[in-house]
PDB file of N, CA and C in Angstrom:
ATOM      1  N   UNK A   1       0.192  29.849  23.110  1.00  0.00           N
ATOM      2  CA  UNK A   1       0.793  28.637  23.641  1.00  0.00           C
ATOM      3  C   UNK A   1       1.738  28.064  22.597  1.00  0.00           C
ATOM      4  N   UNK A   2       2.965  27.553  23.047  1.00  0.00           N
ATOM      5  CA  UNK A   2       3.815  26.499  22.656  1.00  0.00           C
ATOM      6  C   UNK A   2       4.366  25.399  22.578  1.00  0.00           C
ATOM      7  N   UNK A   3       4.886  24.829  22.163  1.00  0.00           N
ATOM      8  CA  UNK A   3       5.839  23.586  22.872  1.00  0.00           C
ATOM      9  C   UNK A   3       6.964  24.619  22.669  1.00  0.00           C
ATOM     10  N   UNK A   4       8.161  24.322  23.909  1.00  0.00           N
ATOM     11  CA  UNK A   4       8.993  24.406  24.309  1.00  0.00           C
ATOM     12  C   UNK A   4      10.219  24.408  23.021  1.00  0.00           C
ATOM     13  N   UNK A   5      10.762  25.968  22.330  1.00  0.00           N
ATOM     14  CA  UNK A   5      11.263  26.059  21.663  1.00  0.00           C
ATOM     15  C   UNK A   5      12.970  25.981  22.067  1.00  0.00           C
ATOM     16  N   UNK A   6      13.908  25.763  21.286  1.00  0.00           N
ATOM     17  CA  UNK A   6      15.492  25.597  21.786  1.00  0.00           C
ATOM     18  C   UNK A   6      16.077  26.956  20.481  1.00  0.00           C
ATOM     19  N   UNK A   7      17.157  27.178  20.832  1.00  0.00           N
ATOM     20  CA  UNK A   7      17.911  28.145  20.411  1.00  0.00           C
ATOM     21  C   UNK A   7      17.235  29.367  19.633  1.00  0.00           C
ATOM     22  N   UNK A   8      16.755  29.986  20.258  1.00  0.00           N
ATOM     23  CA  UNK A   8      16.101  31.125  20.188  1.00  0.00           C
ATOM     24  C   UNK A   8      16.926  32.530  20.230  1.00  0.00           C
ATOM     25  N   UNK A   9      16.773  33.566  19.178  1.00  0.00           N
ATOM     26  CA  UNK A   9      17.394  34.335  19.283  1.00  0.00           C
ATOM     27  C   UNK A   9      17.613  35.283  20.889  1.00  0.00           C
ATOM     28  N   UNK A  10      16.657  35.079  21.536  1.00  0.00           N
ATOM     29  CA  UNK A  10      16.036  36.174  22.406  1.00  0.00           C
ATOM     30  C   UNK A  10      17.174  35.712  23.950  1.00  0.00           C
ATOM     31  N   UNK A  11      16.737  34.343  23.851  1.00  0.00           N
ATOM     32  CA  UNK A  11      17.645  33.708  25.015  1.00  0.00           C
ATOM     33  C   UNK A  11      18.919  33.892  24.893  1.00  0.00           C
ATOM     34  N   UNK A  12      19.842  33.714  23.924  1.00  0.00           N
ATOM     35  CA  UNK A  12      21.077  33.977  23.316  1.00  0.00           C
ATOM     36  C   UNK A  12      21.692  35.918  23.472  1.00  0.00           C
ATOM     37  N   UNK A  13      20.465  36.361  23.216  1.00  0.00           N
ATOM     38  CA  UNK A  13      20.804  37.918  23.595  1.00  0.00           C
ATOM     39  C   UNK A  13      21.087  38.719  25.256  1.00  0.00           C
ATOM     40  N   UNK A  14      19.697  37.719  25.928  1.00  0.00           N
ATOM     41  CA  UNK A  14      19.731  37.505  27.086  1.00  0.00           C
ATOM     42  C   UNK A  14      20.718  37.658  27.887  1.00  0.00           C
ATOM     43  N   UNK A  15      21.575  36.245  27.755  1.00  0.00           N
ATOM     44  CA  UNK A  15      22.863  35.591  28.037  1.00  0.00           C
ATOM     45  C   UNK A  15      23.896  36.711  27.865  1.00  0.00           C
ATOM     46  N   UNK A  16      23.920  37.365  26.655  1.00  0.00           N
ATOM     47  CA  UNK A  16      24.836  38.614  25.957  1.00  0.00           C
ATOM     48  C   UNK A  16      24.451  39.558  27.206  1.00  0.00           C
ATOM     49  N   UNK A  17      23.662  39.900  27.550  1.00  0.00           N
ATOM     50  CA  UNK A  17      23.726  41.444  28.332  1.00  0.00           C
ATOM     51  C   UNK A  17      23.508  41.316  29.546  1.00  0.00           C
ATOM     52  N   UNK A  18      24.074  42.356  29.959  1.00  0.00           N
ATOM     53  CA  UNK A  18      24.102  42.430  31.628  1.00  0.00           C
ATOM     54  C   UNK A  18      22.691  42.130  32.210  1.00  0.00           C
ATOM     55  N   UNK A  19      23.061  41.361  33.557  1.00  0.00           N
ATOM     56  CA  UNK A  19      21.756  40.832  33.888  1.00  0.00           C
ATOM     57  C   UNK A  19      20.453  41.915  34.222  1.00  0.00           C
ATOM     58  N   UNK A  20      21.289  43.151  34.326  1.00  0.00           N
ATOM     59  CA  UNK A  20      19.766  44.360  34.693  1.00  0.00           C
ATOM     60  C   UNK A  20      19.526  44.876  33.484  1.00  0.00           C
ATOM     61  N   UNK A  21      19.611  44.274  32.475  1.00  0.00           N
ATOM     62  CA  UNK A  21      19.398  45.135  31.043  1.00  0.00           C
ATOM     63  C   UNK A  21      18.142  44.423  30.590  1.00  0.00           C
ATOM     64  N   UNK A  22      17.347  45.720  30.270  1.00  0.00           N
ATOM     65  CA  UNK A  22      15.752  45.235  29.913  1.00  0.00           C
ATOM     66  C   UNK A  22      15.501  45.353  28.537  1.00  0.00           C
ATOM     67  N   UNK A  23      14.954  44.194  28.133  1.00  0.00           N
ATOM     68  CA  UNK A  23      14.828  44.511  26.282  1.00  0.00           C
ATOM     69  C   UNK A  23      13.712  43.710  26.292  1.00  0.00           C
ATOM     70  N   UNK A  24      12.789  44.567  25.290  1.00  0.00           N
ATOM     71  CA  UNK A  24      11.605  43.447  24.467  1.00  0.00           C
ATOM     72  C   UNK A  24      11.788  43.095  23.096  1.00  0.00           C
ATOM     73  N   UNK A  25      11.459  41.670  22.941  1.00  0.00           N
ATOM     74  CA  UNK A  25      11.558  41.282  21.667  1.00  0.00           C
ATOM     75  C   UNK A  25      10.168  41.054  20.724  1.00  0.00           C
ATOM     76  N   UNK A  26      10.438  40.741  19.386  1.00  0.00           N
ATOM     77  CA  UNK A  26       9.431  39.975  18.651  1.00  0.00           C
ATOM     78  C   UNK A  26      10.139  39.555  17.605  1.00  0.00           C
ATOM     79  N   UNK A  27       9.174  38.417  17.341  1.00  0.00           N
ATOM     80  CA  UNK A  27       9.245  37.660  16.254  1.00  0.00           C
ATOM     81  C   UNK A  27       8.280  37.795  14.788  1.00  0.00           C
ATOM     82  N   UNK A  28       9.327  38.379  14.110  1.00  0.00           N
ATOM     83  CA  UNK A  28       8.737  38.683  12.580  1.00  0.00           C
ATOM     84  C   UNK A  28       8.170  37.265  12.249  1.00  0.00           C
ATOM     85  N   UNK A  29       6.570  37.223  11.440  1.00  0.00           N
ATOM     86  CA  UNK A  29       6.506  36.065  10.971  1.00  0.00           C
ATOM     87  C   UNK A  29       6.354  36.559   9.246  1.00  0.00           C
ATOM     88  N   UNK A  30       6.696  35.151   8.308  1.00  0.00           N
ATOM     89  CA  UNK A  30       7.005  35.845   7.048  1.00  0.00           C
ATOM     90  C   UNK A  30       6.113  35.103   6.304  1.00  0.00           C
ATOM     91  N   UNK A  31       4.974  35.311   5.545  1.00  0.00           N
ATOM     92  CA  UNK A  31       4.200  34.536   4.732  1.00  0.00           C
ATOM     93  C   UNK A  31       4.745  33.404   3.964  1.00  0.00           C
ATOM     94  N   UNK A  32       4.012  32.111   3.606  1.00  0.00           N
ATOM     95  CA  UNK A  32       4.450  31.461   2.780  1.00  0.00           C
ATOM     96  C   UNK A  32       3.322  31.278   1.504  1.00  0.00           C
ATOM     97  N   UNK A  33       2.481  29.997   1.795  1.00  0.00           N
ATOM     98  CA  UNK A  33       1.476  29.638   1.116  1.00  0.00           C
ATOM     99  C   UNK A  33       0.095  30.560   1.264  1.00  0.00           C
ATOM    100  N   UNK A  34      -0.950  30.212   0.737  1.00  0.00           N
ATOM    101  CA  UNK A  34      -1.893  30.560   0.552  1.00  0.00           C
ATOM    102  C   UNK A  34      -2.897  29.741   2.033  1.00  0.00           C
ATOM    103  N   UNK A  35      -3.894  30.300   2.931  1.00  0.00           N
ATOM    104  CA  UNK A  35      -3.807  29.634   4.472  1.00  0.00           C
ATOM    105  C   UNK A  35      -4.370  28.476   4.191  1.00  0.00           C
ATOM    106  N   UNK A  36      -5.177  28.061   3.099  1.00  0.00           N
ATOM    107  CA  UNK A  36      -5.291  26.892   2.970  1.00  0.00           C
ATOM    108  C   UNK A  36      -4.603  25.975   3.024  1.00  0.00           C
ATOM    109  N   UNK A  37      -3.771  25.883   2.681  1.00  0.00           N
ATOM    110  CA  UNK A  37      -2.549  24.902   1.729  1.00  0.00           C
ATOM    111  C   UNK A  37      -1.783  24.841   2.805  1.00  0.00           C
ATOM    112  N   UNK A  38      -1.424  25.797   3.799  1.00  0.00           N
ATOM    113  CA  UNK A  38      -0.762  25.656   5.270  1.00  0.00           C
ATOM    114  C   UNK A  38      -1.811  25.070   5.992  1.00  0.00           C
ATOM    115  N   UNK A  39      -2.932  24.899   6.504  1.00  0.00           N
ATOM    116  CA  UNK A  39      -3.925  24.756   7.311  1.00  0.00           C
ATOM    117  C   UNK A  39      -4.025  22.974   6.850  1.00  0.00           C
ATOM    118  N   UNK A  40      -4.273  22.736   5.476  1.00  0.00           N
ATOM    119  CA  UNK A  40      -4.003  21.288   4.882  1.00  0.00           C
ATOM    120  C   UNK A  40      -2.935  20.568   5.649  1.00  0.00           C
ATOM    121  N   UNK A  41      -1.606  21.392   5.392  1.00  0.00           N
ATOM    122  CA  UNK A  41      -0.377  20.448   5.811  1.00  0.00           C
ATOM    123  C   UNK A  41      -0.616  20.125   6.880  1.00  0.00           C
ATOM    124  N   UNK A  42      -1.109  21.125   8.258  1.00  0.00           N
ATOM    125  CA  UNK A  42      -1.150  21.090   9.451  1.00  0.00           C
ATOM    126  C   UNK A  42      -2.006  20.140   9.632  1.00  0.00           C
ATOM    127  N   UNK A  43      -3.184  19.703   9.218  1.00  0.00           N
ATOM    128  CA  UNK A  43      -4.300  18.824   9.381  1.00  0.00           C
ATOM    129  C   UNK A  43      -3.188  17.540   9.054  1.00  0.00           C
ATOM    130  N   UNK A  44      -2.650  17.194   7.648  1.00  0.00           N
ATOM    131  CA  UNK A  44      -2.664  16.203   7.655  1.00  0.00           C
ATOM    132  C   UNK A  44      -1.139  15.584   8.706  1.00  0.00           C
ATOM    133  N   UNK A  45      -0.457  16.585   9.415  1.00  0.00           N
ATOM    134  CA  UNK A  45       0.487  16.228  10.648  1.00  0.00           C
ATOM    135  C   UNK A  45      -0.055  16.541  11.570  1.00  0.00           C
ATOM    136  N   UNK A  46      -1.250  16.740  12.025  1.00  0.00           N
ATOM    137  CA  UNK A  46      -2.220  16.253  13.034  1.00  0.00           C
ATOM    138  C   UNK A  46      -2.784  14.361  12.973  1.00  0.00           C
ATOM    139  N   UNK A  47      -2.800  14.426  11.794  1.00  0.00           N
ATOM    140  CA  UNK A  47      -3.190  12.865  11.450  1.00  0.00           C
ATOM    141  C   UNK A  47      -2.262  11.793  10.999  1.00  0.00           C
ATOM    142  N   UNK A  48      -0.829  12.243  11.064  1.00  0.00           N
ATOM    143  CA  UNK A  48       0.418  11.619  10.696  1.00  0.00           C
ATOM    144  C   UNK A  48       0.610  10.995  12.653  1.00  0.00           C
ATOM    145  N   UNK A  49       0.814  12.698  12.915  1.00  0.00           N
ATOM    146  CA  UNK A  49       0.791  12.215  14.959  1.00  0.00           C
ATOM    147  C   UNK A  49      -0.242  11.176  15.580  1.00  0.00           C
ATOM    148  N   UNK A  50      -1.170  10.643  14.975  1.00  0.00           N
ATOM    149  CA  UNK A  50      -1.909  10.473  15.882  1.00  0.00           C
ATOM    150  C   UNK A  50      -2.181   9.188  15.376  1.00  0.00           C
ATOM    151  N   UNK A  51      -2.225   8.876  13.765  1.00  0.00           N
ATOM    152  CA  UNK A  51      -2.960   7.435  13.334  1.00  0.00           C
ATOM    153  C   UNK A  51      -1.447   6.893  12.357  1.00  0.00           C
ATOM    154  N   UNK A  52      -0.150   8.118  11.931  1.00  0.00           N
ATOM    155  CA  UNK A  52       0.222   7.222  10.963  1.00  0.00           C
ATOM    156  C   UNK A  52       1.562   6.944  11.894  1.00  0.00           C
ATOM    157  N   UNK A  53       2.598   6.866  10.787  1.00  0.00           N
ATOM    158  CA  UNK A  53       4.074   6.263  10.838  1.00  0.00           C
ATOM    159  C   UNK A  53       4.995   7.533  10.312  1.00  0.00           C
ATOM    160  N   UNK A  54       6.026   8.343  10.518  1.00  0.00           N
ATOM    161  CA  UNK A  54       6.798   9.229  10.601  1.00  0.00           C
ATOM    162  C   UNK A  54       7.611   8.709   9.739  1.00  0.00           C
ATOM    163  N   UNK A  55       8.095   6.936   9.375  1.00  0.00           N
ATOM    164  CA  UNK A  55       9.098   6.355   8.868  1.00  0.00           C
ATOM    165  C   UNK A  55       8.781   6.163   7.317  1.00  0.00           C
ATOM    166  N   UNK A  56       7.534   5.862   7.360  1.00  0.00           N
ATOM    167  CA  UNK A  56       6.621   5.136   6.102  1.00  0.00           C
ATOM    168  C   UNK A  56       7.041   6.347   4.608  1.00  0.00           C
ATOM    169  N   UNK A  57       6.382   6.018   3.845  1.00  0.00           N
ATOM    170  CA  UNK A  57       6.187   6.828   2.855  1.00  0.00           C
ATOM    171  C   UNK A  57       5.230   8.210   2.631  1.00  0.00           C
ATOM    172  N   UNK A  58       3.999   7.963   3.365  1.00  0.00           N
ATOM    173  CA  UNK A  58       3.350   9.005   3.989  1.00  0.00           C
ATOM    174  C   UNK A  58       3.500   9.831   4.678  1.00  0.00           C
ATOM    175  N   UNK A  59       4.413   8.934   5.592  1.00  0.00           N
ATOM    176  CA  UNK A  59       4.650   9.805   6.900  1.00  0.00           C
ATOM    177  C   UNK A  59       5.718  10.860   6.353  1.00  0.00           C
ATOM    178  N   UNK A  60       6.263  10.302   5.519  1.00  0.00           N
ATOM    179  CA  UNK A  60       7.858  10.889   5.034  1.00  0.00           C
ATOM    180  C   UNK A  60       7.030  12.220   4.167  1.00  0.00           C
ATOM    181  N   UNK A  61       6.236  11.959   2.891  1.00  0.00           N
ATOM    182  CA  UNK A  61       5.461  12.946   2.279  1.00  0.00           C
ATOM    183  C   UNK A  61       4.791  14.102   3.402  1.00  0.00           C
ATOM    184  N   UNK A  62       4.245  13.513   4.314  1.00  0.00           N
ATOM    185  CA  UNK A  62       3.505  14.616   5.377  1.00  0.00           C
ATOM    186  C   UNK A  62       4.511  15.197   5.653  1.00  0.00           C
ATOM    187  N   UNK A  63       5.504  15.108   5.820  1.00  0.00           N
ATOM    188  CA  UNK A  63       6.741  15.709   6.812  1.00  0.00           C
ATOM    189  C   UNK A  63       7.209  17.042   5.883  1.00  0.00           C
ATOM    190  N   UNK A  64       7.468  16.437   4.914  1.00  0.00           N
ATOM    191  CA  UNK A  64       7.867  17.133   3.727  1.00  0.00           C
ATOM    192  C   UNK A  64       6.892  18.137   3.495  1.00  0.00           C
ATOM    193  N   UNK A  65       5.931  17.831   3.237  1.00  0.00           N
ATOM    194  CA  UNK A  65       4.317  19.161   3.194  1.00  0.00           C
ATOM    195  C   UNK A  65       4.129  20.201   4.351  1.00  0.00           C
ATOM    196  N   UNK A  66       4.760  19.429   5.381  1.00  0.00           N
ATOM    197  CA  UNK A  66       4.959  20.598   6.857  1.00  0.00           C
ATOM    198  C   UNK A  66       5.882  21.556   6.592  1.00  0.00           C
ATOM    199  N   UNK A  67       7.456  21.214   6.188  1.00  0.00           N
ATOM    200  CA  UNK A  67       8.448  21.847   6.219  1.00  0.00           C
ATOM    201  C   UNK A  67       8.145  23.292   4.978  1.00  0.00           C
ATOM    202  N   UNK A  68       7.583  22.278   3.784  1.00  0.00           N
ATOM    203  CA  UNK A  68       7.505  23.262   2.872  1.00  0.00           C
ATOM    204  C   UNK A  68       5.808  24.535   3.188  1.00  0.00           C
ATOM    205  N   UNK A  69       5.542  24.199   3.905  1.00  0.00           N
ATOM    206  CA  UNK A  69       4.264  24.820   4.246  1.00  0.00           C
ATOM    207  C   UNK A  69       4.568  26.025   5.297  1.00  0.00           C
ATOM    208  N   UNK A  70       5.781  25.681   5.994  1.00  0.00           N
ATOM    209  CA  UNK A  70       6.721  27.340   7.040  1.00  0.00           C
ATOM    210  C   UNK A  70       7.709  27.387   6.540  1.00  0.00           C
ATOM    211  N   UNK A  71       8.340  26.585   5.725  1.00  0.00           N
ATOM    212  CA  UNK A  71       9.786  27.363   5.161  1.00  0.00           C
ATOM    213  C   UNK A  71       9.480  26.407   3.570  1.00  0.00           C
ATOM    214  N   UNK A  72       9.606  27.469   2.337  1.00  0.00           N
ATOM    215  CA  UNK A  72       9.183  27.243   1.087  1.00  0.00           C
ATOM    216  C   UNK A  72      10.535  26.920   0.544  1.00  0.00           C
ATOM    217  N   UNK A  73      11.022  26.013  -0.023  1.00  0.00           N
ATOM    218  CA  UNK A  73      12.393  25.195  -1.035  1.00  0.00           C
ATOM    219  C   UNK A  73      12.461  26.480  -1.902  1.00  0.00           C
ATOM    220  N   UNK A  74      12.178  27.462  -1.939  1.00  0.00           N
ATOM    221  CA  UNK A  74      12.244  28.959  -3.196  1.00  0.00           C
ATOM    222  C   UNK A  74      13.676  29.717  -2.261  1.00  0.00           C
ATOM    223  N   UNK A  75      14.514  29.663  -2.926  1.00  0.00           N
ATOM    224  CA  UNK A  75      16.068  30.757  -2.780  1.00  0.00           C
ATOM    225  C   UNK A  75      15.752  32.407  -2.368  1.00  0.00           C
ATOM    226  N   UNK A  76      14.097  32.395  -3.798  1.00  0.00           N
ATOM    227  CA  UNK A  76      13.841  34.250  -3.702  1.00  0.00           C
ATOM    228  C   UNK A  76      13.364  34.145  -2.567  1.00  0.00           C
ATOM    229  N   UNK A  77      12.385  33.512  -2.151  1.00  0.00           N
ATOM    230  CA  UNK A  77      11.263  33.388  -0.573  1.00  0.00           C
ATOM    231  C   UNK A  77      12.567  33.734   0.817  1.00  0.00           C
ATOM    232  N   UNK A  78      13.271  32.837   0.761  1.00  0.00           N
ATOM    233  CA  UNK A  78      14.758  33.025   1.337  1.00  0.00           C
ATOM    234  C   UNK A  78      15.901  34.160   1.367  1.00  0.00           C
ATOM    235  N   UNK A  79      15.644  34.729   0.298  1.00  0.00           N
ATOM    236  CA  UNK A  79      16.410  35.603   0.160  1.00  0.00           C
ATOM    237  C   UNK A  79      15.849  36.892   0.604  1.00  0.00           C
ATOM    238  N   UNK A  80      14.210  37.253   0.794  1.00  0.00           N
ATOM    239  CA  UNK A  80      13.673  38.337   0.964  1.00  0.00           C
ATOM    240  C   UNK A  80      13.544  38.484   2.645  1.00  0.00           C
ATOM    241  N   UNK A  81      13.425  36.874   3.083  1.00  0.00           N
ATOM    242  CA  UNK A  81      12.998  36.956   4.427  1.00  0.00           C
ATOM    243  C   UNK A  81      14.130  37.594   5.131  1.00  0.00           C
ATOM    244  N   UNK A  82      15.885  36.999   4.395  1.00  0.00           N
ATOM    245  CA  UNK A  82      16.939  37.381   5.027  1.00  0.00           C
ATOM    246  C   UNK A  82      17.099  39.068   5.152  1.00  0.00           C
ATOM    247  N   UNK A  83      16.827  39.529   3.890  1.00  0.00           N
ATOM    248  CA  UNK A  83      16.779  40.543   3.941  1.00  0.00           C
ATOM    249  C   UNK A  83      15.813  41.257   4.568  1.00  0.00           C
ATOM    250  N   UNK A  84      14.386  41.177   4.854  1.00  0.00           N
ATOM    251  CA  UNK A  84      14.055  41.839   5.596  1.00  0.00           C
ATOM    252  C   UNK A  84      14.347  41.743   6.991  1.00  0.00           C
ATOM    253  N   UNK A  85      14.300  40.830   7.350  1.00  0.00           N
ATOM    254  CA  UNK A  85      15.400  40.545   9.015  1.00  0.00           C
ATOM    255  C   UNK A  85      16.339  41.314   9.262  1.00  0.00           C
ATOM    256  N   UNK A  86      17.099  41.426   8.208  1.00  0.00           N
ATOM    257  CA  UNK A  86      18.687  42.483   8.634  1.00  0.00           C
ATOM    258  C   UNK A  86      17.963  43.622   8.635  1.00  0.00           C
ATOM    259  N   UNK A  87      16.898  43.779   7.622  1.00  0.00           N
ATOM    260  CA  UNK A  87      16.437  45.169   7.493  1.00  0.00           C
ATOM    261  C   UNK A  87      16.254  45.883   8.624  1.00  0.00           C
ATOM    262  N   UNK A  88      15.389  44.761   9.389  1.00  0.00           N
ATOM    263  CA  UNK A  88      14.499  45.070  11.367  1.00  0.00           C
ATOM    264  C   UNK A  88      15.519  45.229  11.945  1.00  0.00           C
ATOM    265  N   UNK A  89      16.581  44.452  12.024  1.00  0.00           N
ATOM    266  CA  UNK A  89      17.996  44.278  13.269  1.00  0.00           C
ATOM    267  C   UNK A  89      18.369  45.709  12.731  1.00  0.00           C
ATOM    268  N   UNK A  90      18.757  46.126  11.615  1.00  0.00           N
ATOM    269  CA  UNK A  90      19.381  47.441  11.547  1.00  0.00           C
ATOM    270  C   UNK A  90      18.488  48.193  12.047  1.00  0.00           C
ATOM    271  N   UNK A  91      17.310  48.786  11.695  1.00  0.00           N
ATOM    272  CA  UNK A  91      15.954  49.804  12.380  1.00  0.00           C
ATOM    273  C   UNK A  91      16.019  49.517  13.932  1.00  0.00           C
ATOM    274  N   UNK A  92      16.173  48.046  14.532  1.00  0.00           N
ATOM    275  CA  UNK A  92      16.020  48.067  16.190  1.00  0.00           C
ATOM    276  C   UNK A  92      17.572  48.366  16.807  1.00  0.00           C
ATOM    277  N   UNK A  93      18.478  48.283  15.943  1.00  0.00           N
ATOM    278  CA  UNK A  93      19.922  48.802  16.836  1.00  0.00           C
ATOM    279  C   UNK A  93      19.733  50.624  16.422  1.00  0.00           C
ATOM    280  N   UNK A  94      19.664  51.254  15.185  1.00  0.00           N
ATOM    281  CA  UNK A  94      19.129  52.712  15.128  1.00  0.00           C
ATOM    282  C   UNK A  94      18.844  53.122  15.844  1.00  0.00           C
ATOM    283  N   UNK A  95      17.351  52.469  16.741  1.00  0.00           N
ATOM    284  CA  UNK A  95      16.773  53.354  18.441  1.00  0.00           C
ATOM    285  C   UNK A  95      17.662  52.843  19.510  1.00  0.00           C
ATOM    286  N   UNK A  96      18.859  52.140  19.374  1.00  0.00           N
ATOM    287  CA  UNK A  96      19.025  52.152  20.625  1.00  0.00           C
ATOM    288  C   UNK A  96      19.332  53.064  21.278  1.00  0.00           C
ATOM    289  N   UNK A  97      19.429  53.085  22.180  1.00  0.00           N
ATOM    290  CA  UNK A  97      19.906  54.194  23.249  1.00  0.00           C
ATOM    291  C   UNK A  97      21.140  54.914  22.905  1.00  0.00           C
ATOM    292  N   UNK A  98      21.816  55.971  22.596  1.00  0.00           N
ATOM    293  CA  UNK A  98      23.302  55.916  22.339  1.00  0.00           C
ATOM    294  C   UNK A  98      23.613  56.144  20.425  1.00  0.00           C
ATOM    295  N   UNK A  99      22.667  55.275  20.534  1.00  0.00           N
ATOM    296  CA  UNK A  99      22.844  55.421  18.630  1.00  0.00           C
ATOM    297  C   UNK A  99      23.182  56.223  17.571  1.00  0.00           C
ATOM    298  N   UNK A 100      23.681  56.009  16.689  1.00  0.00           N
ATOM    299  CA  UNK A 100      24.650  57.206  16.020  1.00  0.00           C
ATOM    300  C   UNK A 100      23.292  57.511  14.794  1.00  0.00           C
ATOM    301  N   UNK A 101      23.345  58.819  14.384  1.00  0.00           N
ATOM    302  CA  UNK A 101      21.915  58.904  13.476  1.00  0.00           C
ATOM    303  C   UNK A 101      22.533  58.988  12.052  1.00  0.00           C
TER     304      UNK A 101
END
């Protein structure tokens, strides 16, 4: 289950190809923290939603502990994810159909 995500690679590809063209996707997920330290953040923006203020100083710190808890302020963390991404897009255009070896 989700909430209702916007600009998604998958929909955007969609749109790109002819409407009888069948493709499956996935979504690489890329480690950050240790699951504690993610599982923490998540608890305490469970308790930001529900008892605090989004504006406050807390609220502002919780926010900040979320972001850095799925995407880490580290350039290298960033730089590996990019690269392994292109890595997959190159390996999933390779099988396509047609593909040059």
């Amino acid at each position: 289950m989700s909430t209702p995500l916007n600009g998604l690679l998958d929909r955007g590809l969609a749109a790109a190809l002819p409407a009888a063209a069948r493709f499956a996707f996935a979504y690489p997920e890329y480690g950050t923290w240790e699951p504690m330290r993610v599982i923490r953040a998540m608890r305490a923006d469970n308790w930001l939603a529900h008892h605090g203020d989004r504006r406050d100083a807390t609220g502002r710190a919780i926010e900040a502990g979320m972001l850095e808890a799925f995407r880490p302020d580290s350039r290298d963390w960033e730089r590996r994810v990019v690269e392994s991404g292109a890595a997959l897009v190159a390996q999933a255009l390779a099988r396509l159909p047609g593909a040059r070896s």
